[in-house]
PDB file of N, CA and C in Angstrom:
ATOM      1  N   UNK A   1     -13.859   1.061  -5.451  1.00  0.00           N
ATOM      2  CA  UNK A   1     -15.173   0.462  -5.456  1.00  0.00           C
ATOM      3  C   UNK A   1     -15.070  -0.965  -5.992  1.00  0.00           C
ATOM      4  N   UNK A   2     -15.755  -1.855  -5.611  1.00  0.00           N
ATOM      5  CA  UNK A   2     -15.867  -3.199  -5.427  1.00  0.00           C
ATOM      6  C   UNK A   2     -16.556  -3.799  -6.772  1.00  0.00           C
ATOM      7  N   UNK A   3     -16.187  -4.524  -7.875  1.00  0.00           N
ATOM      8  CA  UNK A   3     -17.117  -4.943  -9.224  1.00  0.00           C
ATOM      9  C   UNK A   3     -17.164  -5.990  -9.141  1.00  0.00           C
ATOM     10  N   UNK A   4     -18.370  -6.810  -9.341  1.00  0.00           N
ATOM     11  CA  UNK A   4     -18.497  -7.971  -9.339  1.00  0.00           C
ATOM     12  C   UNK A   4     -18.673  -8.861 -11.040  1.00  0.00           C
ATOM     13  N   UNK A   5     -17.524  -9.409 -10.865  1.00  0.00           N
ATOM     14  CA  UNK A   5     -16.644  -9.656 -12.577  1.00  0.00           C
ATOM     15  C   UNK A   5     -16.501 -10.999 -12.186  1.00  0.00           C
ATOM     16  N   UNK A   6     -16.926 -11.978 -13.355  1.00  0.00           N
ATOM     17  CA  UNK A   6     -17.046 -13.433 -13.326  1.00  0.00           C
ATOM     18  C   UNK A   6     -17.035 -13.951 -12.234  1.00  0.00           C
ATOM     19  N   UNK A   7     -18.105 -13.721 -11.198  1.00  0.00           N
ATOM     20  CA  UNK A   7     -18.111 -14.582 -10.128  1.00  0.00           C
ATOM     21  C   UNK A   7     -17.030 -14.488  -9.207  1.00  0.00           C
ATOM     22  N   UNK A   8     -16.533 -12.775  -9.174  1.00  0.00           N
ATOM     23  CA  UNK A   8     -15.403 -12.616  -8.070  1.00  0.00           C
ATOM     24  C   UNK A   8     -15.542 -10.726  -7.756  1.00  0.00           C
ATOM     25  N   UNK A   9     -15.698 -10.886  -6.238  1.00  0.00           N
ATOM     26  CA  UNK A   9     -15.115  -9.569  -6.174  1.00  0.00           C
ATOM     27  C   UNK A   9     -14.234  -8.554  -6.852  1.00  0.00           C
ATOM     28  N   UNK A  10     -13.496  -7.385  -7.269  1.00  0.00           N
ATOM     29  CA  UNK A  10     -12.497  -7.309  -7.952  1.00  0.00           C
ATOM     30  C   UNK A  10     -12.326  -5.606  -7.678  1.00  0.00           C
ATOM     31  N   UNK A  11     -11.078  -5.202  -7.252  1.00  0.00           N
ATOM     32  CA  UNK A  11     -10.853  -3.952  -6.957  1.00  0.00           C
ATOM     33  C   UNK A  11      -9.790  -3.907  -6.903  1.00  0.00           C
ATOM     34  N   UNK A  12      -9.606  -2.472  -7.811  1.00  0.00           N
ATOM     35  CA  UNK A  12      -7.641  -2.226  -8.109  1.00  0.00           C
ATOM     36  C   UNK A  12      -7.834  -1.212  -7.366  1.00  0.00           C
ATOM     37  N   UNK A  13      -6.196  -1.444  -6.327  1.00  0.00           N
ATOM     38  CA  UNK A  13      -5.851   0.099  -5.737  1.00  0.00           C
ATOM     39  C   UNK A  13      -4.364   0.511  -5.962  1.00  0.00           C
ATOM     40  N   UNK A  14      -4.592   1.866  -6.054  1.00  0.00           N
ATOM     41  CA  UNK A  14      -3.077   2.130  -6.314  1.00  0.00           C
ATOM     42  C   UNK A  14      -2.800   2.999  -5.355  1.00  0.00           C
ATOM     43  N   UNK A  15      -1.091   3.293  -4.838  1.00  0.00           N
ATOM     44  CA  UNK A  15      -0.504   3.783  -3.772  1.00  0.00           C
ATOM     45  C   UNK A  15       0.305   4.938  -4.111  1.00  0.00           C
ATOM     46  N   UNK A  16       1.399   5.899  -3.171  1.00  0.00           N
ATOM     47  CA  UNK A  16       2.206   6.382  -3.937  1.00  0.00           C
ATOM     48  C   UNK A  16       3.388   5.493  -4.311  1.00  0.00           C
ATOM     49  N   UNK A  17       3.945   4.787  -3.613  1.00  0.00           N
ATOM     50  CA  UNK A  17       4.780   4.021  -4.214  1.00  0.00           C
ATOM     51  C   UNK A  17       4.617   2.092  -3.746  1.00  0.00           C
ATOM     52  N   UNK A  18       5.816   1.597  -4.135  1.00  0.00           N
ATOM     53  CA  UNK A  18       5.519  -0.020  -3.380  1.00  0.00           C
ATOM     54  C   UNK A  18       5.570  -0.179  -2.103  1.00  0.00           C
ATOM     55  N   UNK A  19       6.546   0.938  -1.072  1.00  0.00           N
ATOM     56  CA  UNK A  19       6.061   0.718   0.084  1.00  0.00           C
ATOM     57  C   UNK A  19       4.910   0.822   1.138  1.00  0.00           C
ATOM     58  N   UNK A  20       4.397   1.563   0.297  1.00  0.00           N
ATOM     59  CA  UNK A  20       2.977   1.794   0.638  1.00  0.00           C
ATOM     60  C   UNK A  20       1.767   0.567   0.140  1.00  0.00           C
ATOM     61  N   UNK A  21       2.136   0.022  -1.066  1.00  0.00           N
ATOM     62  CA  UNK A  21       1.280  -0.418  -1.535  1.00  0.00           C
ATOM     63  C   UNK A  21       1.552  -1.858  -0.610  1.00  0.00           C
ATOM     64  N   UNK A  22       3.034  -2.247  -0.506  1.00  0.00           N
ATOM     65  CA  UNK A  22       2.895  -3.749   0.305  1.00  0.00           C
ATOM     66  C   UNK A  22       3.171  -3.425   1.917  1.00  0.00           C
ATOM     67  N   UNK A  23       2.798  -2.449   2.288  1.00  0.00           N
ATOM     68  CA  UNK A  23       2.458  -2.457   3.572  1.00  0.00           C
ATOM     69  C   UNK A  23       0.701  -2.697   3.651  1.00  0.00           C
ATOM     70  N   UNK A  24       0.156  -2.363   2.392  1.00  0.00           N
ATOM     71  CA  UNK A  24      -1.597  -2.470   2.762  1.00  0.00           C
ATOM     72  C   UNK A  24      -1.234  -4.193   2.113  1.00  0.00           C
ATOM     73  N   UNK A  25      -0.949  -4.516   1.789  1.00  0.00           N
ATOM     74  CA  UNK A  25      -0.862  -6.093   1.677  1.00  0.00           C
ATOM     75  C   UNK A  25      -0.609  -6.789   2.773  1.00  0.00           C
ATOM     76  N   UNK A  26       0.304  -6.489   3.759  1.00  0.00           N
ATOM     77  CA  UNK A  26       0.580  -7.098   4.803  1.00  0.00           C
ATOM     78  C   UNK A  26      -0.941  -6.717   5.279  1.00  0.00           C
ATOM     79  N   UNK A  27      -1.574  -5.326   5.707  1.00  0.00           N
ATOM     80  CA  UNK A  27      -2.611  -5.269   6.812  1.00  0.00           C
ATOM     81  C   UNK A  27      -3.800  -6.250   6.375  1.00  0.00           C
ATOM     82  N   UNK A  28      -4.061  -6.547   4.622  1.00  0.00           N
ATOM     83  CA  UNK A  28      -4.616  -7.351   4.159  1.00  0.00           C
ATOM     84  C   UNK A  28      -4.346  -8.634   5.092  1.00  0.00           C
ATOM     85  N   UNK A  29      -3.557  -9.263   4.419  1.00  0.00           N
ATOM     86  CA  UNK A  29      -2.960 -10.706   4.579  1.00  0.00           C
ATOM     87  C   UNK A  29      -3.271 -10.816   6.241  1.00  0.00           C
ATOM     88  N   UNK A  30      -2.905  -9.983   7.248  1.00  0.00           N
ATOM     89  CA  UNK A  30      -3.418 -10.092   8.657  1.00  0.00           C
ATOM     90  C   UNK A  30      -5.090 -10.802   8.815  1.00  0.00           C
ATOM     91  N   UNK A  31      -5.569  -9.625   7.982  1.00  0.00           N
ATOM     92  CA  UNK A  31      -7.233  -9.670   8.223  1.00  0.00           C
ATOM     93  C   UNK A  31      -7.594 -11.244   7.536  1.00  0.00           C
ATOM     94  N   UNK A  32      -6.766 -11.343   6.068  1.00  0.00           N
ATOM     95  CA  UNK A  32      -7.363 -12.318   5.569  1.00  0.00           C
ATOM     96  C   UNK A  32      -7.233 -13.756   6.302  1.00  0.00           C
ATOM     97  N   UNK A  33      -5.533 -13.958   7.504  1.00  0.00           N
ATOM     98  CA  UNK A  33      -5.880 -14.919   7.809  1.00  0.00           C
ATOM     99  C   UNK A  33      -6.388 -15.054   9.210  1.00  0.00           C
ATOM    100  N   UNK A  34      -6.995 -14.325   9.646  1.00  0.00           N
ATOM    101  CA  UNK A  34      -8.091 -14.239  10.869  1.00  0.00           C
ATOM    102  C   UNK A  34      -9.262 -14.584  10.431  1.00  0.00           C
ATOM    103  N   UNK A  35      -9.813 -14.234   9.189  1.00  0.00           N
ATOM    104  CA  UNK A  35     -10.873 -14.873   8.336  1.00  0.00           C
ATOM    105  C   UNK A  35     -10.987 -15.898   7.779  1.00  0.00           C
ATOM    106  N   UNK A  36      -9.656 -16.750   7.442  1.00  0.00           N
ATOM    107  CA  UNK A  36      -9.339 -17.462   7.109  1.00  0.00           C
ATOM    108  C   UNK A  36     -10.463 -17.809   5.286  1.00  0.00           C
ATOM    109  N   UNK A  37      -9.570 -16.290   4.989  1.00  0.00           N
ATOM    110  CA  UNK A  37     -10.422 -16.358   3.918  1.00  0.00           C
ATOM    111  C   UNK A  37      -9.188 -15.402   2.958  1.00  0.00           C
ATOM    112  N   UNK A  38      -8.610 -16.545   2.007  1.00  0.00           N
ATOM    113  CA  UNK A  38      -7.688 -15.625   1.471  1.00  0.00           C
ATOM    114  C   UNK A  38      -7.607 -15.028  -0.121  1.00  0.00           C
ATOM    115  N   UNK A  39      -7.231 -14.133  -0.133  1.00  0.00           N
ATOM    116  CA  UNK A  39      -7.758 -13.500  -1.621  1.00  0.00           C
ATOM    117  C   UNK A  39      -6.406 -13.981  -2.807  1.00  0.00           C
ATOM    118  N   UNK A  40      -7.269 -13.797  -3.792  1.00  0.00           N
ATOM    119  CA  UNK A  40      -6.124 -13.942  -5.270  1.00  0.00           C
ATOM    120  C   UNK A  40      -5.707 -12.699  -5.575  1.00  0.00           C
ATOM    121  N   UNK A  41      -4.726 -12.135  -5.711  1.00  0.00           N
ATOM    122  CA  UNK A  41      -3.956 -10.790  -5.530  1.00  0.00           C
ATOM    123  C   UNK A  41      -2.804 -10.637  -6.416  1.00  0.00           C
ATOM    124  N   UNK A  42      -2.631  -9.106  -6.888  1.00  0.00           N
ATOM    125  CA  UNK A  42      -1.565  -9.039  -7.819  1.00  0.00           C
ATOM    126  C   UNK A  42      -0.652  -7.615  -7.340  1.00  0.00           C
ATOM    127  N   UNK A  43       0.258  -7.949  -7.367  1.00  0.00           N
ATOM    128  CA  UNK A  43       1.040  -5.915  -7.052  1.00  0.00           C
ATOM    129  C   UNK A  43       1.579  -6.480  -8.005  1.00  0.00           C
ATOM    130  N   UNK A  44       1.849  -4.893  -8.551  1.00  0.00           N
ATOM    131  CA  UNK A  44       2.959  -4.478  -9.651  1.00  0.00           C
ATOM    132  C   UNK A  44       3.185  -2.762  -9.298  1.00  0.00           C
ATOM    133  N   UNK A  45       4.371  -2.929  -8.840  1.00  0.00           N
ATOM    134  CA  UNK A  45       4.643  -1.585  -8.121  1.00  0.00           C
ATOM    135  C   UNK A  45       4.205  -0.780  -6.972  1.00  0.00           C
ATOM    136  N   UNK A  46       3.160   0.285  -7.831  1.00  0.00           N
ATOM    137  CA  UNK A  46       2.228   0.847  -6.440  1.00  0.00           C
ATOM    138  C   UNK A  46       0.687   0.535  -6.937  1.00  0.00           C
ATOM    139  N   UNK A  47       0.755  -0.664  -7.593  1.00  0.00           N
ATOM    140  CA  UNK A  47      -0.720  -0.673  -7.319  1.00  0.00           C
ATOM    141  C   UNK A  47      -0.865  -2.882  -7.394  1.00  0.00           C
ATOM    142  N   UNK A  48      -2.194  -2.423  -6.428  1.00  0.00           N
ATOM    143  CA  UNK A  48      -2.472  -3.530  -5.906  1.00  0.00           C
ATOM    144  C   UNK A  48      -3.592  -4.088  -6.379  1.00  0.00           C
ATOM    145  N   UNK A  49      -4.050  -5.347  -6.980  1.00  0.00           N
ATOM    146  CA  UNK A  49      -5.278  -5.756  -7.556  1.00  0.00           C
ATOM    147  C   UNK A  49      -5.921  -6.939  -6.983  1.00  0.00           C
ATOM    148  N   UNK A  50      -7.002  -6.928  -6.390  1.00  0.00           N
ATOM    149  CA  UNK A  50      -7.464  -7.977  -5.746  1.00  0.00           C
ATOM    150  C   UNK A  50      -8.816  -9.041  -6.097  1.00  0.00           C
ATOM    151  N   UNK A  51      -8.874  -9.977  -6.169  1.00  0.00           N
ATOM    152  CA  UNK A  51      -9.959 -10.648  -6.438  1.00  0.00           C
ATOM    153  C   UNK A  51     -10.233 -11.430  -5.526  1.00  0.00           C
ATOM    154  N   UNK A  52     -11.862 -11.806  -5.052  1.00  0.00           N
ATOM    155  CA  UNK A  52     -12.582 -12.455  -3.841  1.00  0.00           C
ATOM    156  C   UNK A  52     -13.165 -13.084  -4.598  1.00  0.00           C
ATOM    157  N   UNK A  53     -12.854 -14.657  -3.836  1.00  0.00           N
ATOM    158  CA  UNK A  53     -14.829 -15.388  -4.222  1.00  0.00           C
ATOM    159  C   UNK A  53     -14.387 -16.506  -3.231  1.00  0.00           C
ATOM    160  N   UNK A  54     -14.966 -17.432  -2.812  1.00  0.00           N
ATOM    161  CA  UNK A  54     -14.959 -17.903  -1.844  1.00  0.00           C
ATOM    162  C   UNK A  54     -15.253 -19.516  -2.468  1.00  0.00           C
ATOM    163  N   UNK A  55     -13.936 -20.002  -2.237  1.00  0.00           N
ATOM    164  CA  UNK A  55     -13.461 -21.396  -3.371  1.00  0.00           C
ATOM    165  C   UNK A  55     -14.231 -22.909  -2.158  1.00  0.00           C
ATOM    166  N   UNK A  56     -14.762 -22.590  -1.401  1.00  0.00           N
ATOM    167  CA  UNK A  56     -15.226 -24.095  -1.086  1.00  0.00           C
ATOM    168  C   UNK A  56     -16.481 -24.025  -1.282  1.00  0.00           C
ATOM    169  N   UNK A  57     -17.336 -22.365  -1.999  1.00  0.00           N
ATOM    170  CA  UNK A  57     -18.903 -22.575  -2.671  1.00  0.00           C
ATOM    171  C   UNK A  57     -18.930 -22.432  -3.356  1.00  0.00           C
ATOM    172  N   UNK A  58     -18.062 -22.840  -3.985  1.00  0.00           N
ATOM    173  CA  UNK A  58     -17.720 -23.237  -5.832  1.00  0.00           C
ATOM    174  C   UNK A  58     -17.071 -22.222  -6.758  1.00  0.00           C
ATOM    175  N   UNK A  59     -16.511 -21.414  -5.818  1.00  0.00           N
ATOM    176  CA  UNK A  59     -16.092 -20.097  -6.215  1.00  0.00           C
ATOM    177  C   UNK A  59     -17.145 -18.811  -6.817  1.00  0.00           C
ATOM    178  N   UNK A  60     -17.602 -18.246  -6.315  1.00  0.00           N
ATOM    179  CA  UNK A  60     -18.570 -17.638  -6.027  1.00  0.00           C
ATOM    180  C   UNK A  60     -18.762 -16.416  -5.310  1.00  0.00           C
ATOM    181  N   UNK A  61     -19.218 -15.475  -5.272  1.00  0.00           N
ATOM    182  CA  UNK A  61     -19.514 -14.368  -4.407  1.00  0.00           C
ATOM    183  C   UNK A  61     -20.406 -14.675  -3.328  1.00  0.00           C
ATOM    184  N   UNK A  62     -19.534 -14.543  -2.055  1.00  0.00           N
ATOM    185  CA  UNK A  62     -20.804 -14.962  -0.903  1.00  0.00           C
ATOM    186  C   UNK A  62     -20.355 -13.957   0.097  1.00  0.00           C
ATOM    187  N   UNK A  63     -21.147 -14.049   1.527  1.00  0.00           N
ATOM    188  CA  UNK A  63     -21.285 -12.969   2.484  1.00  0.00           C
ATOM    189  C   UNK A  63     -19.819 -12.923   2.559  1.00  0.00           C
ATOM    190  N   UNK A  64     -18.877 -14.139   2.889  1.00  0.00           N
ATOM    191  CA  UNK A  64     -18.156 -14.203   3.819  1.00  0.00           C
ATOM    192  C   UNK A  64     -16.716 -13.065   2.443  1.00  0.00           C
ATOM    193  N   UNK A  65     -17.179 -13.405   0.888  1.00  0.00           N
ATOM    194  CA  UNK A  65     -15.835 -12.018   0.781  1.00  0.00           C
ATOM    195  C   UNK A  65     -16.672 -11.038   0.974  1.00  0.00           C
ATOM    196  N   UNK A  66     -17.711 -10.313   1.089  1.00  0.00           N
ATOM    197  CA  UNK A  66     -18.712  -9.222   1.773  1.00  0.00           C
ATOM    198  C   UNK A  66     -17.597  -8.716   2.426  1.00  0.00           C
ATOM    199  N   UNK A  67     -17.837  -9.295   3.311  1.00  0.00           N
ATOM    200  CA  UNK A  67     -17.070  -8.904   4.559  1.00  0.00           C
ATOM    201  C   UNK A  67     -15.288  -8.684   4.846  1.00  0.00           C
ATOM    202  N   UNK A  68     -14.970  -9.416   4.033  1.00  0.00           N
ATOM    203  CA  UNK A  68     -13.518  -9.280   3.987  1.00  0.00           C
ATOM    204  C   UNK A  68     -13.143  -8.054   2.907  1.00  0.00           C
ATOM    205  N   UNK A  69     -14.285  -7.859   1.797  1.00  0.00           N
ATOM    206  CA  UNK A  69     -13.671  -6.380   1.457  1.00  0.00           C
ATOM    207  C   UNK A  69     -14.470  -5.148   1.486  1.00  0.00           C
ATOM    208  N   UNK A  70     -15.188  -5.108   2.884  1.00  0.00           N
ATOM    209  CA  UNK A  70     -15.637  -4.502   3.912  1.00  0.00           C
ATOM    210  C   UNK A  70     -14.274  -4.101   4.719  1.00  0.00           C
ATOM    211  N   UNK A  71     -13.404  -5.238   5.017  1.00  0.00           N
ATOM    212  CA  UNK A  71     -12.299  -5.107   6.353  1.00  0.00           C
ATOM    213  C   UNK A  71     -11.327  -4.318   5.198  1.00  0.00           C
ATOM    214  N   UNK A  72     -11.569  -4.395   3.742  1.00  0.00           N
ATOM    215  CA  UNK A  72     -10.286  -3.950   3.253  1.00  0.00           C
ATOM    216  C   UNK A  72     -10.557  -2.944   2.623  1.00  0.00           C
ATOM    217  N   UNK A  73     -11.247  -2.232   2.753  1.00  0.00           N
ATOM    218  CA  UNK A  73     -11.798  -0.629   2.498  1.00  0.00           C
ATOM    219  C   UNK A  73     -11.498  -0.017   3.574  1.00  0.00           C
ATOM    220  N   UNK A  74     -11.289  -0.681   4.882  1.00  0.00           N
ATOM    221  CA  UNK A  74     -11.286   0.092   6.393  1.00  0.00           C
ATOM    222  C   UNK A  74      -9.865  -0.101   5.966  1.00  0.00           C
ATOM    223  N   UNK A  75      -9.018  -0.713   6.070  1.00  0.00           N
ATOM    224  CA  UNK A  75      -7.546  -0.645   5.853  1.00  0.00           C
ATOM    225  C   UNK A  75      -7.076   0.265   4.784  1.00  0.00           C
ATOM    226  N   UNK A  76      -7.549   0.549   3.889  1.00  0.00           N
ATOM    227  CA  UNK A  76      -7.516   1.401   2.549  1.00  0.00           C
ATOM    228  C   UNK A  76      -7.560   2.566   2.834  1.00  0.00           C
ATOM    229  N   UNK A  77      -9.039   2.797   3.698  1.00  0.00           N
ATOM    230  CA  UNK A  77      -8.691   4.241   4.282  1.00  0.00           C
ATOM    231  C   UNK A  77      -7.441   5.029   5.279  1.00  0.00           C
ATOM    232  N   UNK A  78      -7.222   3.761   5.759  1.00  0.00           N
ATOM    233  CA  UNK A  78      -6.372   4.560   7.092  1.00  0.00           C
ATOM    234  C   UNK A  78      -4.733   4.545   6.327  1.00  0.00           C
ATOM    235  N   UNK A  79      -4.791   4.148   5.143  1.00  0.00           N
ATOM    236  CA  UNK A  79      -3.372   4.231   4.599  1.00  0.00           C
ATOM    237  C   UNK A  79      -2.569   5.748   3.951  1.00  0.00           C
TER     238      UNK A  79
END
């Protein structure tokens, strides 16, 4: 589930291991640059931590990460 923490999206996921976890990074990184909207991100092992805000409206929560972790809940599931 998605928290909205200092003006950024923010959702940790964890995997069973790292290959799992940086294969949903790659399906990320696909989506993010078709959106051309790219996230601040951390792995450490099997888990993956992500933060959204959208740095040319001053960094901020707007539709456009809405939507990108909309696309990354659909990738989340199918993993």
């Amino acid at each position: 589930m998605w928290i909205e923490k200092k003006n950024k999206l923010y959702q940790k996921f964890e995997f069973k291991n790292f290959s799992e976890a940086f294969a949903f990074m790659t399906r990320v990184a696909i989506e993010a640059e078709k959106a051309n909207h790219h996230p601040e991100w951390k792995n450490v092992y099997n888990v993956v931590e992500i933060w959204l805000s959208t740095h040319d409206a001053g960094d901020v929560v707007t539709a456009k990460d809405e939507r990108l972790a909309k696309k990354i809940d659909g990738l989340r599931s199918k993993a």
